[in-house]
Protein backbone atom coordinates (compact mmCIF):
# COMPACT_ATOMS: atom_id res chain seq x y z
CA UNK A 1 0.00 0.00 0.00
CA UNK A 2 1.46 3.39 -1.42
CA UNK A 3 0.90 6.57 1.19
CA UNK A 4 -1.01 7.87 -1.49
CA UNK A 5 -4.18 5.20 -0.87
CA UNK A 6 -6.49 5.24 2.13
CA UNK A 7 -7.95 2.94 4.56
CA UNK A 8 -10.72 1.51 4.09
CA UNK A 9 -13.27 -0.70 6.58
CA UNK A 10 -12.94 -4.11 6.94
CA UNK A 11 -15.09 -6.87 5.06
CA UNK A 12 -16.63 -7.56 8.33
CA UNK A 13 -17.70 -3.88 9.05
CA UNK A 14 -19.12 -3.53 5.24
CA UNK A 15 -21.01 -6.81 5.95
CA UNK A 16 -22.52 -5.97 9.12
CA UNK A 17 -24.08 -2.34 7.84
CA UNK A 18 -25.09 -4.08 4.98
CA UNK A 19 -27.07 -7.18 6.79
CA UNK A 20 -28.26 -4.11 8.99
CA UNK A 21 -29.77 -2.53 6.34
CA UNK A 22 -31.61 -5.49 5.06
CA UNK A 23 -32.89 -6.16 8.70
CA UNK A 24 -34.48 -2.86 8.89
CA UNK A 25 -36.08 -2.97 5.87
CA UNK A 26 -37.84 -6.24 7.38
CA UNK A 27 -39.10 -4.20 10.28
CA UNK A 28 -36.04 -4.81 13.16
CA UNK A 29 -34.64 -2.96 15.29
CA UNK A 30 -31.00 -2.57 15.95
CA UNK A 31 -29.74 -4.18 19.69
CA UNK A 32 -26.12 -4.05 21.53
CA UNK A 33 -24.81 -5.64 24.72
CA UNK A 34 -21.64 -6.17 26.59
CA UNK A 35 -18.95 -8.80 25.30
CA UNK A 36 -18.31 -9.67 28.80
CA UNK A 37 -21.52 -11.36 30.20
CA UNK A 38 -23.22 -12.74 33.80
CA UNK A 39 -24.07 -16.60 33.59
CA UNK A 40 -27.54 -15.84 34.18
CA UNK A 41 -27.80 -13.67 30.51
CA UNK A 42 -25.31 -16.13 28.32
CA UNK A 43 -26.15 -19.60 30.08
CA UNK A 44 -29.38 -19.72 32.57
CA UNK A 45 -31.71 -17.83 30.99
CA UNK A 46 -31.61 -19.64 27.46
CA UNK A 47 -32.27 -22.88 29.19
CA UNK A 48 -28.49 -23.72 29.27
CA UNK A 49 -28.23 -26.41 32.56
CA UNK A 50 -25.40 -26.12 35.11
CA UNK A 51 -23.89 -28.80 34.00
CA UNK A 52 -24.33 -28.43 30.02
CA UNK A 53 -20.82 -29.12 28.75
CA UNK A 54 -20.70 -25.18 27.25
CA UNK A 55 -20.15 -23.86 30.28
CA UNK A 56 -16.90 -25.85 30.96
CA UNK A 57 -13.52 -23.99 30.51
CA UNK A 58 -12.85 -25.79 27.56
CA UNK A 59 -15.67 -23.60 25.80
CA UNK A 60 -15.61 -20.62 27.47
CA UNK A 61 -13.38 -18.25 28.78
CA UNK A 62 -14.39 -17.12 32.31
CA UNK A 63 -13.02 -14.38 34.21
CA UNK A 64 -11.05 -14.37 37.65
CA UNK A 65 -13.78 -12.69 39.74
CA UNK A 66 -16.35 -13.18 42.38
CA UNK A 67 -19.21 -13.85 40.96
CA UNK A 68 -17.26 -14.93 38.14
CA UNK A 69 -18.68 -13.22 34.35
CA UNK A 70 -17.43 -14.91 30.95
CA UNK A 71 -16.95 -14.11 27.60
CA UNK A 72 -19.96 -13.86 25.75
CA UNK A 73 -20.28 -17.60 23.79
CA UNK A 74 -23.27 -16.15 21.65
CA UNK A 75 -24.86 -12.69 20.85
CA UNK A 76 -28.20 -14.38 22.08
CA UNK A 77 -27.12 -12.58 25.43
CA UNK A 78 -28.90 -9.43 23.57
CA UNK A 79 -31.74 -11.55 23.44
CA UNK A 80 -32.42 -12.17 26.53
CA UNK A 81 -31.47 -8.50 27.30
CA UNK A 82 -34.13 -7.06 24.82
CA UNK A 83 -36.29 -9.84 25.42
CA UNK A 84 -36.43 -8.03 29.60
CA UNK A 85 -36.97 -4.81 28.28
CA UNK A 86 -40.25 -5.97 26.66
CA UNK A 87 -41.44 -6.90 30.10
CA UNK A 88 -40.14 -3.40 31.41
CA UNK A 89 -41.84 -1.66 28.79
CA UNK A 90 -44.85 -3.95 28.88
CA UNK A 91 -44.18 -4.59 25.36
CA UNK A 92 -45.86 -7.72 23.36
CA UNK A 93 -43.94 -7.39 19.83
CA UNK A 94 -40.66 -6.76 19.03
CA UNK A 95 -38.13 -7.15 16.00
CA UNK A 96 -34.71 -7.18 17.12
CA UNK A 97 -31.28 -7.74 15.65
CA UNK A 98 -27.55 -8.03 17.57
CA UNK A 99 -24.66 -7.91 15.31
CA UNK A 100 -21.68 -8.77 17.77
CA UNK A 101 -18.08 -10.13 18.37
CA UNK A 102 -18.14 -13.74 20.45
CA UNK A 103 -15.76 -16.56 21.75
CA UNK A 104 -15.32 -19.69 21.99
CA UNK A 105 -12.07 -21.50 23.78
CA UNK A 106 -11.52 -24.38 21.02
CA UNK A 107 -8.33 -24.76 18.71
CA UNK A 108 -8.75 -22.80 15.49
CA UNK A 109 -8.21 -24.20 11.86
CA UNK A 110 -10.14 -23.45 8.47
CA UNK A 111 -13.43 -23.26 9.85
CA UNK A 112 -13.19 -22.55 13.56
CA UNK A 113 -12.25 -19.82 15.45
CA UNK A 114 -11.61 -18.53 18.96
CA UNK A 115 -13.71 -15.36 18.35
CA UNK A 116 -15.77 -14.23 15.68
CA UNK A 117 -19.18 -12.22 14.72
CA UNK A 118 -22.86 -13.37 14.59
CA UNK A 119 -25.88 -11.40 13.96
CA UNK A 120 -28.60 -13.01 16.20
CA UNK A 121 -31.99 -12.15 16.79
CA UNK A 122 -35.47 -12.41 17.23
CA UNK A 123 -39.38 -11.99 16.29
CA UNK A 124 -42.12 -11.84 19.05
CA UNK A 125 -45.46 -11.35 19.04
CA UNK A 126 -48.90 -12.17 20.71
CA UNK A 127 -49.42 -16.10 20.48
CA UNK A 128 -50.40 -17.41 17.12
CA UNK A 129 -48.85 -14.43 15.17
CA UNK A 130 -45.46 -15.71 14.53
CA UNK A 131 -44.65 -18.86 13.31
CA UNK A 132 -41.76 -20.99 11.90
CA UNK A 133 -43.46 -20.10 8.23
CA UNK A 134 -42.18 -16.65 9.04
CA UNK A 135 -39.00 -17.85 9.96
CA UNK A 136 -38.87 -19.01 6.82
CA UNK A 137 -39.92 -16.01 5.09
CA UNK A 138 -37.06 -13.68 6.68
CA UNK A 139 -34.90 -16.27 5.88
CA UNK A 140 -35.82 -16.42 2.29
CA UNK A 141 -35.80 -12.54 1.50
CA UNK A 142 -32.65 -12.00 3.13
CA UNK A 143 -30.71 -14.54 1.35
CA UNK A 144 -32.05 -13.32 -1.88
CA UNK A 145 -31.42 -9.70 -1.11
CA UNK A 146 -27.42 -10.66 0.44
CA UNK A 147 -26.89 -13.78 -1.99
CA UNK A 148 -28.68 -13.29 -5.00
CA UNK A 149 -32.38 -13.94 -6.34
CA UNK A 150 -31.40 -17.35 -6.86
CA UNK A 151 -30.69 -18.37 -2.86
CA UNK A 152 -33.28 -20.35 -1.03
CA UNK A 153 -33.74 -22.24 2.24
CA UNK A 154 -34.90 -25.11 3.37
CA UNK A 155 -35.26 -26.31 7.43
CA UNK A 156 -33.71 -29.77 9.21
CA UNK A 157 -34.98 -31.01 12.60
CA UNK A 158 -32.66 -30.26 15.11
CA UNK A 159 -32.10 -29.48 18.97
CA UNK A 160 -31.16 -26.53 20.56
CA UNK A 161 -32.18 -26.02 24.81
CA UNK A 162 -33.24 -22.32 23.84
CA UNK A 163 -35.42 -23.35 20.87
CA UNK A 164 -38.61 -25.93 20.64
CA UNK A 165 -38.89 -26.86 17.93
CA UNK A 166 -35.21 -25.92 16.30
CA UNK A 167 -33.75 -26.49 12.81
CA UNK A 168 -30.78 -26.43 11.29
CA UNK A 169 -31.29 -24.01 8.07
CA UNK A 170 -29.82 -24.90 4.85
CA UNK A 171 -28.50 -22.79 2.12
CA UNK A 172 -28.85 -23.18 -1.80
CA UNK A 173 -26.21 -21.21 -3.20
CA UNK A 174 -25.13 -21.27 -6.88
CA UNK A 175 -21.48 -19.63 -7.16
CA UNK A 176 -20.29 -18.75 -10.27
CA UNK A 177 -18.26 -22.03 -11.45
CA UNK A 178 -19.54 -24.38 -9.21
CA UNK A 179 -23.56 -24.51 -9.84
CA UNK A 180 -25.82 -24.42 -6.87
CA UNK A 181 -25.60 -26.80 -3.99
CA UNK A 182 -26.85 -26.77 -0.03
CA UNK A 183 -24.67 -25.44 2.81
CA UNK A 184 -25.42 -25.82 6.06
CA UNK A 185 -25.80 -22.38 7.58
CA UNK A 186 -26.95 -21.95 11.63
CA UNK A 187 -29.72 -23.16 14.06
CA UNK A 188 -32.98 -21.45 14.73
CA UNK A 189 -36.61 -22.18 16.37
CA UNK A 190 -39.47 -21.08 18.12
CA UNK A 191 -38.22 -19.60 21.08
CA UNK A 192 -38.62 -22.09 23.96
CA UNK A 193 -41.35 -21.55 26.66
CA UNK A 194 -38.81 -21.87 29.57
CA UNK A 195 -36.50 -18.64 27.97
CA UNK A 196 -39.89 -16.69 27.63
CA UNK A 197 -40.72 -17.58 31.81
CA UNK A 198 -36.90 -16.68 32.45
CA UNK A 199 -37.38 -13.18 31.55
CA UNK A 200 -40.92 -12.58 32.82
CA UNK A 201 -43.12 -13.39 29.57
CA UNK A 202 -45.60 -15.19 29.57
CA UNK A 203 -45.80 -18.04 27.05
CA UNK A 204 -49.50 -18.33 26.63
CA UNK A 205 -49.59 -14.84 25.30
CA UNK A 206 -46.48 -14.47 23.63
CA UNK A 207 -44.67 -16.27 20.97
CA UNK A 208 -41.81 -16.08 18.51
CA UNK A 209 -38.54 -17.60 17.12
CA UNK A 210 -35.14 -16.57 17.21
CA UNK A 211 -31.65 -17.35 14.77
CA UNK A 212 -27.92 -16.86 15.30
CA UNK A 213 -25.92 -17.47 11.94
CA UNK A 214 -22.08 -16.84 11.94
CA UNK A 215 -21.32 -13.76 9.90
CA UNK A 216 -18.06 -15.07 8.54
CA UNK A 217 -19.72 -17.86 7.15
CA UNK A 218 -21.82 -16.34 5.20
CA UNK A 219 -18.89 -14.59 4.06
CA UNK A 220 -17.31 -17.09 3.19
CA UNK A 221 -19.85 -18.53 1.12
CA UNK A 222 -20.42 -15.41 -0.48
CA UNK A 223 -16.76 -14.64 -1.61
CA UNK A 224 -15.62 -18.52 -1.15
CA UNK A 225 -13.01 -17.52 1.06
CA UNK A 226 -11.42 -20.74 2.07
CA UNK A 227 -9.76 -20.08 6.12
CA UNK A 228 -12.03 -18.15 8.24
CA UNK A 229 -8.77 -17.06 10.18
CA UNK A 230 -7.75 -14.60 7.45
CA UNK A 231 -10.59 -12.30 8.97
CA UNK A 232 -8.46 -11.39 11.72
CA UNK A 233 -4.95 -12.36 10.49
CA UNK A 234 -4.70 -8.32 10.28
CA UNK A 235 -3.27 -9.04 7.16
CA UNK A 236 -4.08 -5.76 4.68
CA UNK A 237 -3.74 -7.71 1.77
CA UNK A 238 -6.97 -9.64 2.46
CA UNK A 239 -9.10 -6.07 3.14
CA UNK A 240 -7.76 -4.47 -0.23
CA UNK A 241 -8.69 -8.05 -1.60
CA UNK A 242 -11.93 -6.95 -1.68
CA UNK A 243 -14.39 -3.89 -3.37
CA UNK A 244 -15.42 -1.61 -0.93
CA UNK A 245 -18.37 -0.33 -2.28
């Protein structure tokens, strides 16, 4: 890089106004919360058992402190955190998305990584009003809008404590070269009963579901970046690697 040329963001910063942007088009708000979390908002709350192997050093980096906090293993923490403000606002619908660094203590190789982004969120509304079908429809239009028209979804049965029912969602992606095939992408469900009781909802009145895709995996679908550590190698090559605009 001459002195003549000037920064420019990262891939991940352009990606997360841009998902942003499609998010608020769809009617959701925007959420934050700390990186550095209570067990109660990361872990109890989401229906996450004391002894659920998560919350073991090996996946989580805890600090040295009375009560002890950890790093945040999920951006569902905002969740739960926007999820209590309904109740202090004596809210019954809400849109909300969290777009957010989080870490994981596991060895790191082409796919893994000790930290990284996700954009999770949620949709809740009065019982009966949101359903897995709309799921589905978010799903749909935002892959279109990010991917290309061509992008669809489709749902696997799956388990998550903080969902019933969950899925796994799939991804049809056709990349130039390659012709169209299915990627798995993240979990999502209706948000489970318990979560809604954890932070003073009630569950015969309210409803909703709730996702948490990586955002460097959709990256790397989208530009078939093959290492997800070259997003914070803080090599420049890889940033002017890409079009800004």
């Amino acid at each position: 890089m001459t002195t003549k040329e000037k920064g420019r963001l990262h891939l991940l910063s352009i990606a997360a106004r841009d998902i942003a942007d499609i998010f608020r088009r769809m009617g959701f708000c925007i959420a934050y919360g700390p990186e550095i979390e209570d067990e109660f908002h990361n872990f109890t709350a989401l229906n996450v058992p004391e002894d659920h192997p998560a919350r073991d050093m090996q996946d989580t980096f805890w600090t040295r402190e009375t009560p002890r906090r950890v790093l945040r293993t999920h951006t569902t923490s905002v969740t739960i955190r926007a999820l209590e403000e309904m109740v202090k606002n004596n809210e019954t619908e809400k849109r909300m998305l969290a777009i957010g660094k989080v870490f994981r203590n596991e060895a790191t190789d082409a796919t893994h990584e000790a930290q990284f982004y996700q954009y999770d969120g949620f949709v809740v509304g009065p019982t009966g009003t949101v359903t897995l079908a709309h799921l589905k429809g978010v799903w749909d239009q935002f892959y279109r809008e990010y991917l290309g028209p061509n992008a669809k979804i489709r749902f696997r049965p799956s388990y998550f404590p903080f969902t019933e029912p969950s899925v796994e969602v799939d991804l049809w992606f056709e990349s130039p070269g390659k012709g169209g095939r299915w990627l798995e992408m993240f979990g999502a469900g209706m948000i489970h009963p318990t979560v809604l009781r954890n932070v003073g909802l009630d569950p015969e009145k309210v409803q909703g579901f709730a996702f948490g895709p990586g955002l460097e995996r959709v990256l790397m679908v989208k530009y078939d970046i093959p290492d997800i550590r070259l997003f914070h190698s803080g090599d420049i090559r890889f940033i002017y690697g890409f079009n800004e605009k």
